[in-house]
Protein backbone atom coordinates (compact mmCIF):
# COMPACT_ATOMS: atom_id res chain seq x y z
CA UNK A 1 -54.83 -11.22 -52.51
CA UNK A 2 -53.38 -14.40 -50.77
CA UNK A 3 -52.58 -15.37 -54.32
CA UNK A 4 -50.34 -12.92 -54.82
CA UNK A 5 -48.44 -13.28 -51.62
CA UNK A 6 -47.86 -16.94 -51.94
CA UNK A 7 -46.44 -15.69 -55.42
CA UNK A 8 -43.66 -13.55 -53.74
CA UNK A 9 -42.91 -16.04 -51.07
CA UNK A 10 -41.99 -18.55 -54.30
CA UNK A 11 -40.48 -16.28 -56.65
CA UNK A 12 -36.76 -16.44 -56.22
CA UNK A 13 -35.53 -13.47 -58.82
CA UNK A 14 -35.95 -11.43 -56.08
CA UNK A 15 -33.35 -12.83 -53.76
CA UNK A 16 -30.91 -13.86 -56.84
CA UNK A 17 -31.19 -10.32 -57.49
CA UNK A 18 -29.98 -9.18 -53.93
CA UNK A 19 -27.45 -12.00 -53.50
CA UNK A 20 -25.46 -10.64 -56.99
CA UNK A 21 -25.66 -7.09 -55.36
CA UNK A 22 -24.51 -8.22 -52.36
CA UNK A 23 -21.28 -9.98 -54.00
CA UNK A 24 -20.86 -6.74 -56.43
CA UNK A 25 -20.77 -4.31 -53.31
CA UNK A 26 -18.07 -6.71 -51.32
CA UNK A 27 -16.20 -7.06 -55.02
CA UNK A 28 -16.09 -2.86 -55.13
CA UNK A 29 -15.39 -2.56 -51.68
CA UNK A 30 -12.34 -4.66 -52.04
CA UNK A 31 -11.15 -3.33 -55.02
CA UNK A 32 -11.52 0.34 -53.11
CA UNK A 33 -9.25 -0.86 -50.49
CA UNK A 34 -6.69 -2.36 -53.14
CA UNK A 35 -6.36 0.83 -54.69
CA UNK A 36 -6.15 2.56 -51.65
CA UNK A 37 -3.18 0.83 -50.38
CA UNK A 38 -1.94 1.23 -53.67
CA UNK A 39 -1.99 4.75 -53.83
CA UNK A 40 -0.45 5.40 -50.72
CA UNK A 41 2.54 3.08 -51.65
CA UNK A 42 3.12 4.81 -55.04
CA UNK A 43 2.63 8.04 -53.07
CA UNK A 44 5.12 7.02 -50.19
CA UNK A 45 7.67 6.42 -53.14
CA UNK A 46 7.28 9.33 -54.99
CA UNK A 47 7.96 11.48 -51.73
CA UNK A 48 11.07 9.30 -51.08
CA UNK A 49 11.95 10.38 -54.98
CA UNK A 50 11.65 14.00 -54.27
CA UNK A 51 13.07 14.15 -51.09
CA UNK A 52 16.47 12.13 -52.46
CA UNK A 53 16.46 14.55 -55.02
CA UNK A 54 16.37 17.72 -52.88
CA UNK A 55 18.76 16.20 -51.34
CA UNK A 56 21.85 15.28 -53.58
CA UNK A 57 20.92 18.91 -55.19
CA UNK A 58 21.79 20.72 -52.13
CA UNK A 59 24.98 18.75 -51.76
């Protein structure tokens, strides 16, 4: 049994493992708020679009 937990204590797959998950989950996170922003710029525009529109129509 003390075997084995000396094993785990040396094995470093484990941590690699969490590391790369850790750096995938702050990658996703930032892409989330990228699009986000994005989105509510593109959205912001479009509503400027329509209200122009509506606007030189009743004119």
């Amino acid at each position: 049994m003390l075997n084995f937990f000396r094993g785990i204590k040396q094995c470093q797959m484990g941590a690699t493992a969490v590391e790369y998950g850790l750096i995938a989950s702050l990658l996703v996170i930032a892409m989330m708020a990228a699009f986000t922003n994005f989105a509510n710029t593109t959205s912001g525009m479009w509503n400027s679009v329509s209200n122009k529109v509506v606007t030189a129509s009743e004119g």
